[in-house]
N, C-alpha and C. Protein backbone atom coordinates (compact mmCIF):
# COMPACT_ATOMS: atom_id res chain seq x y z
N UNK A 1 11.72 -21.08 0.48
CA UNK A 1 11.34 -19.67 0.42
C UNK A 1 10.62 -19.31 1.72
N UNK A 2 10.92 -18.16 2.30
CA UNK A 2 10.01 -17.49 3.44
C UNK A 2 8.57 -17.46 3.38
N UNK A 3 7.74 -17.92 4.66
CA UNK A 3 6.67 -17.32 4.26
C UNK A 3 6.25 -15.85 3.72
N UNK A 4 5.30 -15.51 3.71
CA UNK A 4 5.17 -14.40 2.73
C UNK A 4 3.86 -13.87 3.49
N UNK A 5 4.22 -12.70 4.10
CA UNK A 5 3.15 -12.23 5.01
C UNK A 5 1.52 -10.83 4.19
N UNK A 6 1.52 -11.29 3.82
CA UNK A 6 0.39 -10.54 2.69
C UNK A 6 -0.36 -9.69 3.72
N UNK A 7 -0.80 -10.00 4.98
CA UNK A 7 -1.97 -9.07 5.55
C UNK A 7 -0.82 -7.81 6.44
N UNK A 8 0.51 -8.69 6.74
CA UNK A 8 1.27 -7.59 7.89
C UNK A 8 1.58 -6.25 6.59
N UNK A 9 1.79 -6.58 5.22
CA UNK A 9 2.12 -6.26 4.01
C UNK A 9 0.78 -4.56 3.65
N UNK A 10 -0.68 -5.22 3.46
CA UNK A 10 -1.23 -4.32 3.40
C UNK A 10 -2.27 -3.69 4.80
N UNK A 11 -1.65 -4.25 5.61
CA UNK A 11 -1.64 -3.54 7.04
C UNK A 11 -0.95 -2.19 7.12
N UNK A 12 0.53 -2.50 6.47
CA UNK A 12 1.48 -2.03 6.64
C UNK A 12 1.17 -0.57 5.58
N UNK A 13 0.81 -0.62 4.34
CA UNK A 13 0.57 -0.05 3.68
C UNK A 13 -0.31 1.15 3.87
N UNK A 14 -1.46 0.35 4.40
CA UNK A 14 -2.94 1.25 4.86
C UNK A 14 -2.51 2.35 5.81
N UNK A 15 -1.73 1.73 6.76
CA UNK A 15 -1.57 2.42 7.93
C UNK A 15 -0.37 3.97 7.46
N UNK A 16 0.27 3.45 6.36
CA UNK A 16 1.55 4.14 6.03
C UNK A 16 1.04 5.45 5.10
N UNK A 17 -0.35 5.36 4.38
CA UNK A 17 -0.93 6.05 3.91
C UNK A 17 -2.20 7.22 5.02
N UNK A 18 -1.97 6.49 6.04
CA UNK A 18 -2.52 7.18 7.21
C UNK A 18 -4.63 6.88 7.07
N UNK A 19 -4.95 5.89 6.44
CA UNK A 19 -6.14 5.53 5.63
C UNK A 19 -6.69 4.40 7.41
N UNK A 20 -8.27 4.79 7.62
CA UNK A 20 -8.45 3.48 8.94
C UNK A 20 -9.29 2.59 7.82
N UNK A 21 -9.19 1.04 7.97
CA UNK A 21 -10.12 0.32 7.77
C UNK A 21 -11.61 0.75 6.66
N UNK A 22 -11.95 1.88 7.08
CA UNK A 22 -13.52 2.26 7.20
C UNK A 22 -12.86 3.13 5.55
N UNK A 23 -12.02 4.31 5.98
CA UNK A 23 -11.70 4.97 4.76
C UNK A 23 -11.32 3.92 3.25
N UNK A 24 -10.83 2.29 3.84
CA UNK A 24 -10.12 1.88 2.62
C UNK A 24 -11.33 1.00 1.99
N UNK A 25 -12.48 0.76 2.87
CA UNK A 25 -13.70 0.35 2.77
C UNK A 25 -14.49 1.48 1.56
N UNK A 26 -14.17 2.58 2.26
CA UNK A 26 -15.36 3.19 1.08
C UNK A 26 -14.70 3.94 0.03
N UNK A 27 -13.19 3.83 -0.30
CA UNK A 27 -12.37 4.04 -1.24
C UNK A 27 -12.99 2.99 -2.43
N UNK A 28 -13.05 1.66 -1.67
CA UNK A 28 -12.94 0.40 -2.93
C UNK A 28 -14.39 0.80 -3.07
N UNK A 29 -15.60 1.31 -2.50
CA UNK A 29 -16.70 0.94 -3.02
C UNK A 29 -16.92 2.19 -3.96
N UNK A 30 -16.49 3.62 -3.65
CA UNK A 30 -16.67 4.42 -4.28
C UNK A 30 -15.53 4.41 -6.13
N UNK A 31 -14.51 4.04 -5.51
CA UNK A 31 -13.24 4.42 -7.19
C UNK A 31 -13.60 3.16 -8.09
N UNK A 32 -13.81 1.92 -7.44
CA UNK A 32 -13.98 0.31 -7.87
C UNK A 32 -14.84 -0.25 -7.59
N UNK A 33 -16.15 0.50 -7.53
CA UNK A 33 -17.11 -0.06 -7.16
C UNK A 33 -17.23 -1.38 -6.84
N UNK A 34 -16.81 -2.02 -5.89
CA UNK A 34 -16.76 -3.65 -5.27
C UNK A 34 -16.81 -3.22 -3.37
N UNK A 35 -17.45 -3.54 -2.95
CA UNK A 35 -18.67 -3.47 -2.00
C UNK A 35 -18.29 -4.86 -0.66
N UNK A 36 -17.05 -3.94 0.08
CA UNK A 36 -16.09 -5.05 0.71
C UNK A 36 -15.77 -4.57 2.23
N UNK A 37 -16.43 -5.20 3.23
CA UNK A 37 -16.84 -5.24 4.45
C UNK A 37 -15.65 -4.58 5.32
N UNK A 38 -15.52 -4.05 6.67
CA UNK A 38 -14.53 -3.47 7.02
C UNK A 38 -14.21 -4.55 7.66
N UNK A 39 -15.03 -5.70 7.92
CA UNK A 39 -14.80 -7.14 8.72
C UNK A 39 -13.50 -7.67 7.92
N UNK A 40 -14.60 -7.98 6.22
CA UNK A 40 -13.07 -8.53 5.86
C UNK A 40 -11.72 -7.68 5.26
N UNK A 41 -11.35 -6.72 5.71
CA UNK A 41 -10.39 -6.15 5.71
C UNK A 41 -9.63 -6.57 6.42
N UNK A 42 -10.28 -6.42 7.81
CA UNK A 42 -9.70 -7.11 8.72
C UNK A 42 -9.06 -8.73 8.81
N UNK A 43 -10.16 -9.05 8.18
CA UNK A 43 -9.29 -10.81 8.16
C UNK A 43 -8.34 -10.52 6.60
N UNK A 44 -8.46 -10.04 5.96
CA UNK A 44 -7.12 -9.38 5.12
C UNK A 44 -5.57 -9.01 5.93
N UNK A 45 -6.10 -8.60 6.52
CA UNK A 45 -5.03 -8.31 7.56
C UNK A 45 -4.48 -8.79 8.41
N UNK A 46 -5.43 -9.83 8.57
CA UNK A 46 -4.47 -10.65 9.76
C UNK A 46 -4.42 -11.93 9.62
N UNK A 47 -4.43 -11.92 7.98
CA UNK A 47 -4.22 -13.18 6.86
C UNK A 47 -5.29 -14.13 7.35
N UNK A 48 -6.59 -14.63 8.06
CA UNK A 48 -7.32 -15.30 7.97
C UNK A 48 -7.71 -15.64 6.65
N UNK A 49 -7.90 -14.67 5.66
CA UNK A 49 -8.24 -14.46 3.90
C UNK A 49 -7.41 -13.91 3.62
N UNK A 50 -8.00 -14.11 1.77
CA UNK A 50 -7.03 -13.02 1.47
C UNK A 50 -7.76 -12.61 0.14
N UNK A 51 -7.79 -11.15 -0.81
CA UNK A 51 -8.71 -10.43 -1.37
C UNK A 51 -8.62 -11.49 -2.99
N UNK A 52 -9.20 -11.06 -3.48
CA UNK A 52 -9.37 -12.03 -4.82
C UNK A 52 -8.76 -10.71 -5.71
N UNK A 53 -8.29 -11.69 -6.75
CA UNK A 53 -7.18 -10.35 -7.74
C UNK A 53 -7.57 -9.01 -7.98
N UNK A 54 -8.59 -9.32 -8.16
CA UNK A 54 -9.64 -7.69 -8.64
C UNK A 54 -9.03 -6.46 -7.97
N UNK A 55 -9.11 -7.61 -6.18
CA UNK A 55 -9.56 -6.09 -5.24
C UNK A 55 -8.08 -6.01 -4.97
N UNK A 56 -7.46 -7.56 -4.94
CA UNK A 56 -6.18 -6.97 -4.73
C UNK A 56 -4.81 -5.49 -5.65
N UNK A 57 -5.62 -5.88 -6.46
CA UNK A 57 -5.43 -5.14 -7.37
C UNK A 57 -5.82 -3.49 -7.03
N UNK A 58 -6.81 -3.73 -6.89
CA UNK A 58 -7.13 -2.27 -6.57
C UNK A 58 -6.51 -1.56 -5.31
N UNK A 59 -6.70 -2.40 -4.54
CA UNK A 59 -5.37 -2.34 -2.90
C UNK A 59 -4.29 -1.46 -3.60
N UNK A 60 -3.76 -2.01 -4.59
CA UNK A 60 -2.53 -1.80 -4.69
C UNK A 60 -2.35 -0.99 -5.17
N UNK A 61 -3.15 -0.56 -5.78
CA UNK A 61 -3.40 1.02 -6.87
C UNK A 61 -4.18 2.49 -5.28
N UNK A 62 -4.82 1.96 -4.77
CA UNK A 62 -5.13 2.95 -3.49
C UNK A 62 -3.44 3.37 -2.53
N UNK A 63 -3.08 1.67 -2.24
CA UNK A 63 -1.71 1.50 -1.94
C UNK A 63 -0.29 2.52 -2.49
N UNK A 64 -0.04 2.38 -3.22
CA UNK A 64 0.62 3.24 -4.16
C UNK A 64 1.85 2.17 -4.45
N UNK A 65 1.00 0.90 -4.07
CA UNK A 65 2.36 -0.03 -4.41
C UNK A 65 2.65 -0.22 -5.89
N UNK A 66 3.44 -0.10 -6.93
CA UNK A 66 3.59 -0.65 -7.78
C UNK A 66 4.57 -1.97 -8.59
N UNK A 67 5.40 -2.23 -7.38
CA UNK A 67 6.35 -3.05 -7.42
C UNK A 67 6.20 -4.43 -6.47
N UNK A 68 5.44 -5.45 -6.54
CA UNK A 68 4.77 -6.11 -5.76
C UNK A 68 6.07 -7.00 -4.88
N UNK A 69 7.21 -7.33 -5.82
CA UNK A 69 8.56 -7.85 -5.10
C UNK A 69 8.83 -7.21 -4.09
N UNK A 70 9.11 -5.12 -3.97
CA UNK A 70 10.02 -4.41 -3.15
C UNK A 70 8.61 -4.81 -1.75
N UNK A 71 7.05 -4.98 -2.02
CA UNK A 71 6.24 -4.82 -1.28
C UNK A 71 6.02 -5.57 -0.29
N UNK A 72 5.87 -6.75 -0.37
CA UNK A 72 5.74 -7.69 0.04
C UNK A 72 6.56 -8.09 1.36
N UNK A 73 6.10 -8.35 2.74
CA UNK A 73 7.14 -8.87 3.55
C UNK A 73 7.70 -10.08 3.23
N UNK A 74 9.08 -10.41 3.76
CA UNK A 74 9.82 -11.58 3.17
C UNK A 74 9.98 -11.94 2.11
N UNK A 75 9.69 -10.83 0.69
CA UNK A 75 10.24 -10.80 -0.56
C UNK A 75 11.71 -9.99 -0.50
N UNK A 76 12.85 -10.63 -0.99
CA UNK A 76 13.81 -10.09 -1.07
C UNK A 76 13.91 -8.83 -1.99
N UNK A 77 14.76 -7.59 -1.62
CA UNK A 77 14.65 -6.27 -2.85
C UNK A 77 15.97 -6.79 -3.22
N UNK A 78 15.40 -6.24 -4.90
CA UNK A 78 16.51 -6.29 -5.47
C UNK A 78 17.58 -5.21 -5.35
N UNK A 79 18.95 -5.75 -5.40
CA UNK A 79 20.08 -4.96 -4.91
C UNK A 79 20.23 -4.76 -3.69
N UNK A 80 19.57 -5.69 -2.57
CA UNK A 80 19.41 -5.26 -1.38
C UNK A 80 19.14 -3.48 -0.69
N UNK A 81 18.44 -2.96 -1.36
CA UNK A 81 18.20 -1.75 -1.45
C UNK A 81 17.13 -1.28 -0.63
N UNK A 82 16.93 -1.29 0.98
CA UNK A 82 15.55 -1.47 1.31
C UNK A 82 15.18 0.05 2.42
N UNK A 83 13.82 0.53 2.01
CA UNK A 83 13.87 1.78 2.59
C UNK A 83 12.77 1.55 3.91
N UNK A 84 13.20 2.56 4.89
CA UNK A 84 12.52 2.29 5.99
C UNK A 84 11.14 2.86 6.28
N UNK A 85 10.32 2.82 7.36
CA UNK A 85 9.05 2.72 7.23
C UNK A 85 8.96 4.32 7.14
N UNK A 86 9.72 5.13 7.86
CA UNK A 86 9.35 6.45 7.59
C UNK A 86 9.34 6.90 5.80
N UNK A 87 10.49 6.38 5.56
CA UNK A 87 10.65 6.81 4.15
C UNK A 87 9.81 6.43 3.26
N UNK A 88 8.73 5.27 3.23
CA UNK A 88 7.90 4.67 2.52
C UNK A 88 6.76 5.22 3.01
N UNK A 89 6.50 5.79 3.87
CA UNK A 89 5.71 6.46 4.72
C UNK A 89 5.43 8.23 3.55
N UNK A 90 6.60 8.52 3.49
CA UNK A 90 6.61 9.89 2.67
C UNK A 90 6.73 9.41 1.55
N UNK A 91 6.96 8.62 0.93
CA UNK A 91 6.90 8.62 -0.78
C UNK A 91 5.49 8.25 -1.07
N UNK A 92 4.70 7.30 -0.11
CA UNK A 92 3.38 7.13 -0.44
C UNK A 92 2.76 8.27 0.03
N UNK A 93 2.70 9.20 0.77
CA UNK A 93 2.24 10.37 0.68
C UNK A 93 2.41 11.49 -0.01
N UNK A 94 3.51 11.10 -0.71
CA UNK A 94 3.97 12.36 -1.61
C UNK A 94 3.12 11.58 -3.20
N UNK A 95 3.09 10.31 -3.43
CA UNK A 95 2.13 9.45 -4.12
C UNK A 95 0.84 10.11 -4.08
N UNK A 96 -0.16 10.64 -3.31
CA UNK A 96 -1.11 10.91 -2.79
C UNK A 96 -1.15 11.97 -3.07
N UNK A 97 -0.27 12.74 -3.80
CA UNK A 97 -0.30 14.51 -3.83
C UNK A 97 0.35 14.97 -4.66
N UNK A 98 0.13 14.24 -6.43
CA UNK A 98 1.01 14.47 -7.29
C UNK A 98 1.14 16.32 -7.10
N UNK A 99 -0.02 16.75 -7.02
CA UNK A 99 0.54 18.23 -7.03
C UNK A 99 1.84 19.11 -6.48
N UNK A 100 1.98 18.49 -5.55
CA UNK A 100 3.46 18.85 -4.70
C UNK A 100 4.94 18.27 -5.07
N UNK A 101 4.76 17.02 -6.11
CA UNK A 101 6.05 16.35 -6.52
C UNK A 101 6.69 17.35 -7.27
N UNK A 102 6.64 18.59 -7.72
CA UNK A 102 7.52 19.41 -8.66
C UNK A 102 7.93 20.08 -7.33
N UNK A 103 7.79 20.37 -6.19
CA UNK A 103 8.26 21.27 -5.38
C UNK A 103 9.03 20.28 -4.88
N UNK A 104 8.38 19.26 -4.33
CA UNK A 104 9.79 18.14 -3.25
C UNK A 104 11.12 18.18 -4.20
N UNK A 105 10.78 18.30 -5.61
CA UNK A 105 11.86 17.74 -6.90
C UNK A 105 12.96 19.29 -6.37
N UNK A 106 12.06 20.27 -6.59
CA UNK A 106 12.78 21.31 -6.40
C UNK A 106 13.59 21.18 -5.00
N UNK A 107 13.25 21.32 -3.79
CA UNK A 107 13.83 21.08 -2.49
C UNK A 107 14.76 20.29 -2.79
N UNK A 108 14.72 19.14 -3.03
CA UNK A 108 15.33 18.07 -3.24
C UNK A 108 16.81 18.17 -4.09
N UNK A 109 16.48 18.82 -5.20
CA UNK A 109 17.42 19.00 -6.48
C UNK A 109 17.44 17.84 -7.13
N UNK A 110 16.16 17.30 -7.59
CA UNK A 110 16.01 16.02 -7.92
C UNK A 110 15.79 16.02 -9.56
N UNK A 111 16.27 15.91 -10.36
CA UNK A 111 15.74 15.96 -11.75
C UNK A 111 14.79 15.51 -12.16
């Protein structure tokens, strides 16, 4: 099996949500109260560590990941189905703004 890059993963994420370091710092202390350094974010990120389930957890819920297989670098998607960074880029922002998902639906013609 490939390695499995976890920090390029919610590097990738943070950045895709347009969130620095500092914002995902006082996200976890304010929604999840857990009280987590912008240092080790950083070694989160550049896999020196890596978060304990809790927070990872919570990552992933700030993240808007819910599918930890499609997420993950060097996890294969199923159906080979894989969307590019812009496009994951706008669905996690459109994630971020349930208010506007009935209008994209509309634009879209999306049921």
């Amino acid at each position: 099996m490939p390695e499995i890059k976890l920090g390029s993963t919610l590097k990738r994420y943070r950045q895709g949500i347009g969130w620095s370091v500092e914002e995902v710092s006082n996200e976890l202390r304010e929604n999840y109260g857990l009280d987590i350094a912008t240092k080790t974010i950083y070694g989160w990120e550049s896999d020196q560590a890596y978060p304990r389930t809790p927070v990872f957890i919570a990552l992933c819920n700030l993240y808007g990941i819910e599918k930890l297989d499609t997420a993950v670098d060097s996890l294969p998607e199923p159906g080979g189905f894989r969307m590019s960074d812009d496009e994951k880029t706008i669905v996690l922002s459109l994630r971020r703004k349930p208010q506007m998902q009935a209008a994209v639906r509309k634009l879209l013609d999306v049921r």
